[in-house]
C-alpha atoms as a PDB file:
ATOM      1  CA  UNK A   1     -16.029 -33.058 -40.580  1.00  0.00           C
ATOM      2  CA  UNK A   2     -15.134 -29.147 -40.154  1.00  0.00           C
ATOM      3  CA  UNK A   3     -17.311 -26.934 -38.980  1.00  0.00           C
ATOM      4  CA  UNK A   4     -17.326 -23.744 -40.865  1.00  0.00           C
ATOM      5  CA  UNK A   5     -19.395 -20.934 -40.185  1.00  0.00           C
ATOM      6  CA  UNK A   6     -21.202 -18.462 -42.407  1.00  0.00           C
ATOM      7  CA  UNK A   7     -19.739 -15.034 -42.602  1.00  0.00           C
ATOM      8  CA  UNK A   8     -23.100 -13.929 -40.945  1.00  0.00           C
ATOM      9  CA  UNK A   9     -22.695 -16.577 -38.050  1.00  0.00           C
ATOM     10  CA  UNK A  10     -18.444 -15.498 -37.566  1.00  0.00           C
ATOM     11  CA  UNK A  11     -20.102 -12.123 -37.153  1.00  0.00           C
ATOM     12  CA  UNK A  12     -22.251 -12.561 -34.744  1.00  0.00           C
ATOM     13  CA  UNK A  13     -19.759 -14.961 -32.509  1.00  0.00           C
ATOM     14  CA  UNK A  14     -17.230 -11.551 -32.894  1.00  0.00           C
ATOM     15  CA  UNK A  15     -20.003  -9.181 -31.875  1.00  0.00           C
ATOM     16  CA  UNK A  16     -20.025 -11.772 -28.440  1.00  0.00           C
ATOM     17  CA  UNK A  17     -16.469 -10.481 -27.757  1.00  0.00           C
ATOM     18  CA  UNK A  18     -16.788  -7.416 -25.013  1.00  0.00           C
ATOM     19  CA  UNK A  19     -14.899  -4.476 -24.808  1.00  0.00           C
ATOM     20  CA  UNK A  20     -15.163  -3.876 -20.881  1.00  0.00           C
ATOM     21  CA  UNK A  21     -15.719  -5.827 -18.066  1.00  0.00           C
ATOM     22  CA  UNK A  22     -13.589  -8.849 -18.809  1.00  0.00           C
ATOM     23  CA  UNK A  23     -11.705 -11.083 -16.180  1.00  0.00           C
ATOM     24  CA  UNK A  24      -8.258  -9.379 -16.625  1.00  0.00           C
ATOM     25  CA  UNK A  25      -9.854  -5.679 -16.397  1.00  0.00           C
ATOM     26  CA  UNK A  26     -12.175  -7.143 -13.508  1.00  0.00           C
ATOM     27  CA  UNK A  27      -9.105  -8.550 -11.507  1.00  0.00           C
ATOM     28  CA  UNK A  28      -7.190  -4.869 -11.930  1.00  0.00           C
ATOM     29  CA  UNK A  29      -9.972  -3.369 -10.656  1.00  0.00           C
ATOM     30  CA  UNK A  30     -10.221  -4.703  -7.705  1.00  0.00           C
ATOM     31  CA  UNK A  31      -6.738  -4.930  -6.911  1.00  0.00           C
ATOM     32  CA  UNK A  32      -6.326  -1.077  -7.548  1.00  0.00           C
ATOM     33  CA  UNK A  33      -9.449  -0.751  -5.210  1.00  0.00           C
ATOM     34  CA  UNK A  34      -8.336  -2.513  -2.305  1.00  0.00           C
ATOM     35  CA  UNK A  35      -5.384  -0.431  -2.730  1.00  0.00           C
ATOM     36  CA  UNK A  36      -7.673   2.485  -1.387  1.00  0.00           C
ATOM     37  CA  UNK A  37      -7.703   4.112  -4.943  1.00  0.00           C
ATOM     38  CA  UNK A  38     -10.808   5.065  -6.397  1.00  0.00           C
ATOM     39  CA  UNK A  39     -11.479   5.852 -10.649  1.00  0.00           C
ATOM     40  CA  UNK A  40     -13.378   6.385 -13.247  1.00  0.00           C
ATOM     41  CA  UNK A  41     -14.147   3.664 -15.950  1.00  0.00           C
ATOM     42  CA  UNK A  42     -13.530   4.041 -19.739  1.00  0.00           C
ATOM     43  CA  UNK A  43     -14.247   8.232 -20.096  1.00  0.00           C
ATOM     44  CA  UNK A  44     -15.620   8.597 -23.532  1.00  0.00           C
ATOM     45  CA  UNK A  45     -14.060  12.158 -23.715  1.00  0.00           C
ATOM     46  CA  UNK A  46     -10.610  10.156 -23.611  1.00  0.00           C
ATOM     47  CA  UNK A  47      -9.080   8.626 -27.106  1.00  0.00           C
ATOM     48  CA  UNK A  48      -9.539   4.991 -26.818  1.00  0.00           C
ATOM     49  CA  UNK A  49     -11.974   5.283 -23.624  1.00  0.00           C
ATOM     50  CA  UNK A  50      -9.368   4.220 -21.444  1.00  0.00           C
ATOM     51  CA  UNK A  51      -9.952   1.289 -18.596  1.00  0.00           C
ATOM     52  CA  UNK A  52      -9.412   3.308 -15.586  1.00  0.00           C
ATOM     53  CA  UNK A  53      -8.812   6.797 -15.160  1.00  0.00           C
ATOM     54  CA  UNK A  54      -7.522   8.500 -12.171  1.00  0.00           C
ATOM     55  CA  UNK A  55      -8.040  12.650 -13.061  1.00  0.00           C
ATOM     56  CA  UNK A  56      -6.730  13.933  -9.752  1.00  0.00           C
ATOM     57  CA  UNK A  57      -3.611  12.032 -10.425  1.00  0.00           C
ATOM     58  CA  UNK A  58      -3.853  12.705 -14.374  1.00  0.00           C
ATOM     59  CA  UNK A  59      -2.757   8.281 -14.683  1.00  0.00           C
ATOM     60  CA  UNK A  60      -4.452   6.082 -16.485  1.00  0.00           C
ATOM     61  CA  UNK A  61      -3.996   2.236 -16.683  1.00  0.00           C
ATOM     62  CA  UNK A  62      -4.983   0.032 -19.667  1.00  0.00           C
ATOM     63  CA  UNK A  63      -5.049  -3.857 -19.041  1.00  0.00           C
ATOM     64  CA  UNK A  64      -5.129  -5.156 -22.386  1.00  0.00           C
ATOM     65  CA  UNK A  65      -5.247  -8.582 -23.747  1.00  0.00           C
ATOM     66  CA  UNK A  66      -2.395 -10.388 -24.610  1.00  0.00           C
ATOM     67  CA  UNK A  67      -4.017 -12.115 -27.794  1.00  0.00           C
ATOM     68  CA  UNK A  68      -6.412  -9.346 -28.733  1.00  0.00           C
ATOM     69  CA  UNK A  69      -3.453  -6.512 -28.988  1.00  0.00           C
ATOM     70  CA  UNK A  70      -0.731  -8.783 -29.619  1.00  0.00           C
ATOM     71  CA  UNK A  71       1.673  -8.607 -26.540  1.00  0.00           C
ATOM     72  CA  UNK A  72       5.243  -9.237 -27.739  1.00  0.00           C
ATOM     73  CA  UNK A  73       7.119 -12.386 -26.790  1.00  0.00           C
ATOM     74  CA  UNK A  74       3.666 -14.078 -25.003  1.00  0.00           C
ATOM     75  CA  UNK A  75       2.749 -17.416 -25.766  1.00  0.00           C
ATOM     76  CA  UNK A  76      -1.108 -16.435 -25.633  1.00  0.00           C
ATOM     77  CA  UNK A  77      -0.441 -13.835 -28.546  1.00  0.00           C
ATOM     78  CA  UNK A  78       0.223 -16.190 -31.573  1.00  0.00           C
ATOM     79  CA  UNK A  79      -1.627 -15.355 -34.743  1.00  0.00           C
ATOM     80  CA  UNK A  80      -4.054 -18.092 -35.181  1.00  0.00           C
ATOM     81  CA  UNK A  81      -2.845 -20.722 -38.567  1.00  0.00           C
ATOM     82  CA  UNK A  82      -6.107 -20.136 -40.402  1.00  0.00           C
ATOM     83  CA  UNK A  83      -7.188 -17.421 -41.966  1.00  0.00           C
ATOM     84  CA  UNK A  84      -4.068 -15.338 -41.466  1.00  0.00           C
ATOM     85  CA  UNK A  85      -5.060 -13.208 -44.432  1.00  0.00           C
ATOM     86  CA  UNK A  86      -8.102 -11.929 -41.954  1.00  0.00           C
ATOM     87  CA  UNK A  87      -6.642 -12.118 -38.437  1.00  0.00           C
ATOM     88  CA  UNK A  88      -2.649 -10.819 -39.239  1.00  0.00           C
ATOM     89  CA  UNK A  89      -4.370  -7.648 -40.411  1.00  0.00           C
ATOM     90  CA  UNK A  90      -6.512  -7.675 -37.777  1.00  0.00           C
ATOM     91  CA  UNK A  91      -4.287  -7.951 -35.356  1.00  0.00           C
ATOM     92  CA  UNK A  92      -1.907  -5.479 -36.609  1.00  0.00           C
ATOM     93  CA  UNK A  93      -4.796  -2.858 -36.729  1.00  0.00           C
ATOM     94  CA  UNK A  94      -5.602  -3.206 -33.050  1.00  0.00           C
ATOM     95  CA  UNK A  95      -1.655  -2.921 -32.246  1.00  0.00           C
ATOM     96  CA  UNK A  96      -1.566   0.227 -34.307  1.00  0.00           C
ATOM     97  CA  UNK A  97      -4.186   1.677 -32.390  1.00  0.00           C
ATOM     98  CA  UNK A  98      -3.532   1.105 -29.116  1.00  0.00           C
ATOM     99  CA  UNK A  99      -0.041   3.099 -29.925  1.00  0.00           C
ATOM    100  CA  UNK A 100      -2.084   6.245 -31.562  1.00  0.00           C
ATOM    101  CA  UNK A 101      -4.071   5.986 -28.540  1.00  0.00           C
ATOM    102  CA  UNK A 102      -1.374   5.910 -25.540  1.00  0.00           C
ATOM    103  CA  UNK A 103       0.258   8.566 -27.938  1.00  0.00           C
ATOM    104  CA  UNK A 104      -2.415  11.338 -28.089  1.00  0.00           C
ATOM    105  CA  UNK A 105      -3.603  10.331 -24.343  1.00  0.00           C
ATOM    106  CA  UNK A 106       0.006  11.191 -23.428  1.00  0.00           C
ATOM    107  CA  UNK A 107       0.175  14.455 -25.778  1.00  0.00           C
ATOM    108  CA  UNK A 108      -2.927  15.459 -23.116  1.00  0.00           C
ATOM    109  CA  UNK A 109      -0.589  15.015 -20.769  1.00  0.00           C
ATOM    110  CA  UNK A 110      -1.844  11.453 -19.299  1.00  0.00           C
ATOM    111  CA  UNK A 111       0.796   9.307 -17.910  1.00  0.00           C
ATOM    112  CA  UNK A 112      -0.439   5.555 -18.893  1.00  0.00           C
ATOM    113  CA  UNK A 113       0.282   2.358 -17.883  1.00  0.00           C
ATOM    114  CA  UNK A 114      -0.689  -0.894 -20.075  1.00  0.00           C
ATOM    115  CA  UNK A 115      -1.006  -4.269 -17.811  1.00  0.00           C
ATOM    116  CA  UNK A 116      -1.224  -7.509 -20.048  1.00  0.00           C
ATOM    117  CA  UNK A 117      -3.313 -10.529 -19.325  1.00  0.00           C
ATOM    118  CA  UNK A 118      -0.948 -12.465 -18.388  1.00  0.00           C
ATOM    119  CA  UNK A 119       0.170  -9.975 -16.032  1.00  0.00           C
ATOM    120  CA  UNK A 120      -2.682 -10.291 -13.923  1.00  0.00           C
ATOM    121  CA  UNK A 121      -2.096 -14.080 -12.726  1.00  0.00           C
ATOM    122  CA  UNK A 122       0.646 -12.959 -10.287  1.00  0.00           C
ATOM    123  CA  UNK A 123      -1.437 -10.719  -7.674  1.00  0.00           C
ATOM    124  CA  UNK A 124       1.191  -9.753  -5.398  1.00  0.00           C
ATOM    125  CA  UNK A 125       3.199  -8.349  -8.524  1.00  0.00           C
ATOM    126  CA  UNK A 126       0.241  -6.965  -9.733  1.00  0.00           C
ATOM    127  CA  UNK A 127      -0.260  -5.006  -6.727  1.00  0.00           C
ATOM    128  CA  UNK A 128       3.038  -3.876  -6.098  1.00  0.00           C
ATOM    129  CA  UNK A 129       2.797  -2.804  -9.755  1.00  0.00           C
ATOM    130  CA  UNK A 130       0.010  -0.564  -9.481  1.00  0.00           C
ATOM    131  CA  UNK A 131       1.118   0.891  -6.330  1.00  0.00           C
ATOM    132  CA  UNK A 132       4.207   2.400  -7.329  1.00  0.00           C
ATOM    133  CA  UNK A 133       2.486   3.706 -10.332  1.00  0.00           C
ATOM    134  CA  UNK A 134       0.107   5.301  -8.777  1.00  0.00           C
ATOM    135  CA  UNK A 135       2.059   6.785  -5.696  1.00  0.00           C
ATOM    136  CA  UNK A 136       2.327   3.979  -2.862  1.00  0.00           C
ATOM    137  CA  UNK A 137       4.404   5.059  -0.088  1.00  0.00           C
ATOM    138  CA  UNK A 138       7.414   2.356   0.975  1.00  0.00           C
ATOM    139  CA  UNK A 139       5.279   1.936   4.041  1.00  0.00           C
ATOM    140  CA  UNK A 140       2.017   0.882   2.051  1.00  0.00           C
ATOM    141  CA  UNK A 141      -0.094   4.324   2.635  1.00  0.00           C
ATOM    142  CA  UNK A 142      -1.168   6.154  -0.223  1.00  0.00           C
ATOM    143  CA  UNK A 143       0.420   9.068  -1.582  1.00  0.00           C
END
């Protein structure tokens, strides 16, 4: 027997899904704090209320996941077999707005860097990652 779900009930289960705070964004976070940087979280006067936000340094970094805004060439960014006529558009939109939003945040002059997911497993790369975009010395002090 299938389960299928009013359109009421598939709303509510999307309304679940957070925006902030999730594992990925949680990991970044405190990788880019034991780093010895500090930031600001999502700035609503910033298009697309970015993740964190470093103003002194004008940098921002988006961690993004891999299913959610469709990271090319991932195995964990397949469009799901049912329903495609709901979740290719879907999907598409989010894609197409997360490239109007690194475009206008870098027309403000933002420099931005997008970490995936599935980025975040490694933490060594992660960190090394993060560090150079942000200004890590070769010795490991901050810039």
């Amino acid at each position: 027997m299938t389960d299928r779900l009013s359109p009421q009930a598939r709303s509510r289960n999307m309304q679940a899904i957070k925006a902030s705070g999730m594992k990925p964004e949680l990991i970044v976070r405190r990788v880019t704090h034991a780093l010895g940087y500090r930031f600001r979280l999502h700035r609503h006067d910033l298009p697309g209320r970015p993740d964190l936000v470093f103003p002194s340094r004008h940098k921002i970094i988006q961690v993004y996941g891999c299913f959610w805004h469709q990271h090319l060439n991932c195995p964990r960014s397949n469009v799901p077999k049912s329903r495609i006529e709901y979740w290719l558009p879907k999907l598409t939109r989010n894609a197409d707005r997360d490239r109007r939003t690194r475009a206008a945040l870098k027309a403000q002059g933002w420099k931005v860097l997008v970490i995936w997911e599935c980025q975040t497993r490694d933490a060594a790369k992660l960190k090394r990652r993060i560090g150079a975009f942000l200004g890590e010395k070769a010795d490991g002090t901050i810039k």
